[in-house]
N, C-alpha and C. Protein backbone atom coordinates (compact mmCIF):
# COMPACT_ATOMS: atom_id res chain seq x y z
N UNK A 1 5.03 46.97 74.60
CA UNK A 1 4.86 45.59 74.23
C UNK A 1 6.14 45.14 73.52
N UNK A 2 6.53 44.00 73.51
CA UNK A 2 7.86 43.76 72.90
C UNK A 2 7.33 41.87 72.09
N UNK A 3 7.63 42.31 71.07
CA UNK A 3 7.55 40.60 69.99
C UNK A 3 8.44 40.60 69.39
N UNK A 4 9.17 38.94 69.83
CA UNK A 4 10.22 38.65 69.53
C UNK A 4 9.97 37.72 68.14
N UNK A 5 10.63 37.80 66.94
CA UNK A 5 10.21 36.73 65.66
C UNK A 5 11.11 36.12 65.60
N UNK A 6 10.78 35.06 64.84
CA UNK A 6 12.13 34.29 64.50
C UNK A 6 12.68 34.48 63.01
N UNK A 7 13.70 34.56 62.72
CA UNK A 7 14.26 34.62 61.04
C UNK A 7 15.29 33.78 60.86
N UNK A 8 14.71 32.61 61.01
CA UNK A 8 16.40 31.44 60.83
C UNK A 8 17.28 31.75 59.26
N UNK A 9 16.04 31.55 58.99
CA UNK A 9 17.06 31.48 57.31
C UNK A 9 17.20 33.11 56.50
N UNK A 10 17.49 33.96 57.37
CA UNK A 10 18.26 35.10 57.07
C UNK A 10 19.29 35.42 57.37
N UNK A 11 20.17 35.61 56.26
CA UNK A 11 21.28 35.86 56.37
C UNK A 11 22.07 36.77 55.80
N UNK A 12 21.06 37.89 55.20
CA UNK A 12 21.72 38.94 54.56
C UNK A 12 21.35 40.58 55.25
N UNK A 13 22.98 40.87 55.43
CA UNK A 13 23.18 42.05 55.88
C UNK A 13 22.47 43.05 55.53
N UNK A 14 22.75 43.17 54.14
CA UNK A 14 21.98 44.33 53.60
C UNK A 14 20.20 44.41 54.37
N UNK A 15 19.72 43.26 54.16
CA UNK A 15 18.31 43.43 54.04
C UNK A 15 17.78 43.41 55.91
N UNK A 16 18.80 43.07 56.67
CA UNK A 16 18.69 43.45 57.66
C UNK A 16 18.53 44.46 58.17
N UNK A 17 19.41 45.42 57.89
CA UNK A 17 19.45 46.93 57.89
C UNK A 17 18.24 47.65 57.32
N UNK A 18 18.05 47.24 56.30
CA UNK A 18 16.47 47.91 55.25
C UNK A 18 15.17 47.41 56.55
N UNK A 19 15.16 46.46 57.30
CA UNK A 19 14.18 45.79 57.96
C UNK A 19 14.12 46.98 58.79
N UNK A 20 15.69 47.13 59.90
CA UNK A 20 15.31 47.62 60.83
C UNK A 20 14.88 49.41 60.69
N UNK A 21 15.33 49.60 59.42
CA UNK A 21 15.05 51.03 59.36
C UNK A 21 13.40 51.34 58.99
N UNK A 22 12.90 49.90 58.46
CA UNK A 22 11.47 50.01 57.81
C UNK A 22 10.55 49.56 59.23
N UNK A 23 11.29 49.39 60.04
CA UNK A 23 10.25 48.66 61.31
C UNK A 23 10.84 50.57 62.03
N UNK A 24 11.61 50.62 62.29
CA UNK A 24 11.66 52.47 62.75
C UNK A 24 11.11 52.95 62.98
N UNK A 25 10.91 53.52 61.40
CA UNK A 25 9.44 54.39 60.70
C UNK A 25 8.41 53.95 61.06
N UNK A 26 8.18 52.91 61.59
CA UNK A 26 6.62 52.71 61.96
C UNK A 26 6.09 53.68 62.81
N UNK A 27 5.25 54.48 63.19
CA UNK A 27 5.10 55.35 64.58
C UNK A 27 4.88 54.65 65.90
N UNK A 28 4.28 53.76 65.83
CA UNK A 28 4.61 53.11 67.40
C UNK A 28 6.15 51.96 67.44
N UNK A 29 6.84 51.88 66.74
CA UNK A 29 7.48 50.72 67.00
C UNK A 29 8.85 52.03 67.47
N UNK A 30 9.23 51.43 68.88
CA UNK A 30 10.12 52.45 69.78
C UNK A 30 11.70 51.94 69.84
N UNK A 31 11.89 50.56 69.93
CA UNK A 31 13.28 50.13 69.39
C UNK A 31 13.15 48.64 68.81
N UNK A 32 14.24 48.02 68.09
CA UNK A 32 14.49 46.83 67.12
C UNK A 32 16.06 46.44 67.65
N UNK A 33 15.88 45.08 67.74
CA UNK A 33 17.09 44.69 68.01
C UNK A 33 17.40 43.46 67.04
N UNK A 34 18.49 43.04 66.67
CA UNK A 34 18.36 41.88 65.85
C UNK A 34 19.59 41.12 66.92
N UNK A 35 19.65 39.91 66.16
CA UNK A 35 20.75 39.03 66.62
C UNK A 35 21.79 39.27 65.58
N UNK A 36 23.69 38.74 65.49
CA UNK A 36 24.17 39.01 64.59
C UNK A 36 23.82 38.16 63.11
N UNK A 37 23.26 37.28 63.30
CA UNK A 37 23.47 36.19 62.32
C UNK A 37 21.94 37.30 61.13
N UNK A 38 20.93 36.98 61.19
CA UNK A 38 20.11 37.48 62.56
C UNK A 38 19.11 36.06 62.54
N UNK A 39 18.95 35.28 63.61
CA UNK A 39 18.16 34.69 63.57
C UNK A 39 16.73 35.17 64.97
N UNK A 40 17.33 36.35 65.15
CA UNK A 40 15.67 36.46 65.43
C UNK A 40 15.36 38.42 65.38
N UNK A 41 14.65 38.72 65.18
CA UNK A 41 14.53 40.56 65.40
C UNK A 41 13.52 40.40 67.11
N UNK A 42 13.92 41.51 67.88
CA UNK A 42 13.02 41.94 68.72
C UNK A 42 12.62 43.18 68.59
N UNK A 43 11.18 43.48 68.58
CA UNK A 43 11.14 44.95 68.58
C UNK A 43 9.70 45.32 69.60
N UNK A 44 10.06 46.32 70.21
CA UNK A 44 9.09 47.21 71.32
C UNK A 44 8.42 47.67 70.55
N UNK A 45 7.15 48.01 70.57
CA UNK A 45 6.43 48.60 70.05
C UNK A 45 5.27 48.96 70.88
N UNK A 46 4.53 50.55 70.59
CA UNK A 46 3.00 50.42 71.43
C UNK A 46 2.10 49.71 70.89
N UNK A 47 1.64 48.53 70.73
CA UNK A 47 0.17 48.42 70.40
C UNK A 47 0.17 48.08 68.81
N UNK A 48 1.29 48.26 68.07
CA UNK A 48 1.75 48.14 66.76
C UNK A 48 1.00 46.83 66.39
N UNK A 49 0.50 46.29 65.13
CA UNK A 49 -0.22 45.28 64.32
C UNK A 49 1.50 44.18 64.55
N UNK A 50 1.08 43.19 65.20
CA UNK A 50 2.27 42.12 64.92
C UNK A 50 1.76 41.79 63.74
N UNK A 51 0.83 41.37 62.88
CA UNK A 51 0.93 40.62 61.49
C UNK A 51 1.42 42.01 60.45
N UNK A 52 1.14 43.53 60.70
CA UNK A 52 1.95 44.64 60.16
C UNK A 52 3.17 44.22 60.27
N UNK A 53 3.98 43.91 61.70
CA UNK A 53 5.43 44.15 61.58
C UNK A 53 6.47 42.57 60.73
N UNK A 54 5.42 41.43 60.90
CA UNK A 54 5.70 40.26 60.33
C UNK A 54 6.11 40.68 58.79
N UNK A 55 4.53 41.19 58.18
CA UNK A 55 4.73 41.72 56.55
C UNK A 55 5.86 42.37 56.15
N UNK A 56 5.82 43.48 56.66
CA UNK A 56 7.58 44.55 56.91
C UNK A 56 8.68 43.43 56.71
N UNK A 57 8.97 42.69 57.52
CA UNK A 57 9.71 42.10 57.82
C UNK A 57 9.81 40.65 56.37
N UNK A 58 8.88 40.22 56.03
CA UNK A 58 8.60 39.47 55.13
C UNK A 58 8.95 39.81 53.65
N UNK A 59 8.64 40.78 53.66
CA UNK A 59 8.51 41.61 52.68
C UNK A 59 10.00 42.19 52.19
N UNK A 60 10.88 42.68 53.16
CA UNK A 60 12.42 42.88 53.28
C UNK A 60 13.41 42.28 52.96
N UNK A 61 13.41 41.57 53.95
CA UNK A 61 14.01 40.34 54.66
C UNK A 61 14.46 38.92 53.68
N UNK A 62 15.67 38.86 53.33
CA UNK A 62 16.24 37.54 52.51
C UNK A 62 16.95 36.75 52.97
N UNK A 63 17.85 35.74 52.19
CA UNK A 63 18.64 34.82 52.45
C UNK A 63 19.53 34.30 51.14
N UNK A 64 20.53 34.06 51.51
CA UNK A 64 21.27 33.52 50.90
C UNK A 64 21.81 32.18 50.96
N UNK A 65 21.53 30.88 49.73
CA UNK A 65 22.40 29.87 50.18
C UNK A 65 22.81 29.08 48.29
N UNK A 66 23.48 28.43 48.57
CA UNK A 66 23.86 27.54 47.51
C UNK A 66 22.90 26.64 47.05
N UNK A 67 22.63 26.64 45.66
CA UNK A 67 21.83 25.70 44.87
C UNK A 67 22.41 24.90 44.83
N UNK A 68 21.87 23.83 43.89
CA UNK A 68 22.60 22.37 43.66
C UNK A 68 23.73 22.40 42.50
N UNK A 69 23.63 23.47 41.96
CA UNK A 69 24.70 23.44 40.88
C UNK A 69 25.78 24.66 41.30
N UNK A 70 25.55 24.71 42.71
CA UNK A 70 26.78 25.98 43.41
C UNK A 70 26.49 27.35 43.35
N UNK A 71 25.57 27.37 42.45
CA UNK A 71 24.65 29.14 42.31
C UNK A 71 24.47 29.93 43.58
N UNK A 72 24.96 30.67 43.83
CA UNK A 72 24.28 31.40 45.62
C UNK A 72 23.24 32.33 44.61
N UNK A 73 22.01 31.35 45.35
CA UNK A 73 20.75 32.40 45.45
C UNK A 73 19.58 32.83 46.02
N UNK A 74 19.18 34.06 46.30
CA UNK A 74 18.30 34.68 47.03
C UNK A 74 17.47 33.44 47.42
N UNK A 75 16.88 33.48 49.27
CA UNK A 75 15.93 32.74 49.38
C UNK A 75 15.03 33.00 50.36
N UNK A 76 13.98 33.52 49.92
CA UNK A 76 12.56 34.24 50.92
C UNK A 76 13.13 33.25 52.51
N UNK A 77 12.31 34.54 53.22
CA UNK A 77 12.19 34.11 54.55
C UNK A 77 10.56 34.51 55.39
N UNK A 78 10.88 33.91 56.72
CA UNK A 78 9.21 34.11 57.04
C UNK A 78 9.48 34.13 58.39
N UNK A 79 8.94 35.75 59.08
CA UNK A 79 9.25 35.63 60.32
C UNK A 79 8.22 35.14 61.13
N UNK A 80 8.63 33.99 62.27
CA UNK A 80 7.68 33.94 62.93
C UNK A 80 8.05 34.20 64.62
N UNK A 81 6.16 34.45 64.89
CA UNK A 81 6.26 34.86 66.40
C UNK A 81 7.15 33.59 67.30
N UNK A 82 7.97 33.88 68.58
CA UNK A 82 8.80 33.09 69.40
C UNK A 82 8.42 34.04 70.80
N UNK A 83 7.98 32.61 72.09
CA UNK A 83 7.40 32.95 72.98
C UNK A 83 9.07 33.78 73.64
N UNK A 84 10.30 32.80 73.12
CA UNK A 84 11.60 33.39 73.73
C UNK A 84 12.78 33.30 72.21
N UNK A 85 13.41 34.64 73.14
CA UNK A 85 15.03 34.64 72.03
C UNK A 85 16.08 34.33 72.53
N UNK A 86 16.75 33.20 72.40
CA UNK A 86 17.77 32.97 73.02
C UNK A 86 18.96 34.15 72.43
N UNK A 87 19.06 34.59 72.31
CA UNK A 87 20.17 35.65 71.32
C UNK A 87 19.51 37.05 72.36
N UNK A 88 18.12 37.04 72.73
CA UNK A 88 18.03 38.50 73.87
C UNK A 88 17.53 38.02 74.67
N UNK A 89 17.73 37.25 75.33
CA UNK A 89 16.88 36.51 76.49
C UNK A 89 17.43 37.08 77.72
């Protein structure tokens, strides 16, 4: 099975990497692909809980942007399901 999410407003490296190593470890999830930016993850999986791999991913997964007074700071993200990825299409 393969579900593609969307993650527009992620943009940090680090927590990308922590995602794909925490979606890995899952026992059915078989490969993860991200985009570079990443605005979307794809990952194969057997049979795996999509609202499991959403949480993972929710749970990880940040962003970075400028406040109003120039501050860069952390800003939650929320992956959602996408029927297509233009980035693995």
């Amino acid at each position: 099975m393969r579900t593609q999410l969307s993650v527009e407003r992620s943009n940090c490296t680090f927590c990308i990497q922590n995602v794909v190593e925490a979606l890995m470890e899952r026992p059915r999830v078989e490969r993860v692909q991200t985009s570079a930016v990443p605005a979307c993850i794809v990952i194969d999986h057997n049979c795996d809980e999509v609202a499991a791999l959403q949480g993972v991913i929710d749970r990880l997964l940040h962003g970075f942007e400028a406040a109003s007074n120039g501050e860069i700071v952390m800003i939650t993200t929320s992956a959602e399901v996408r029927s297509t990825c233009p980035h693995h299409a």
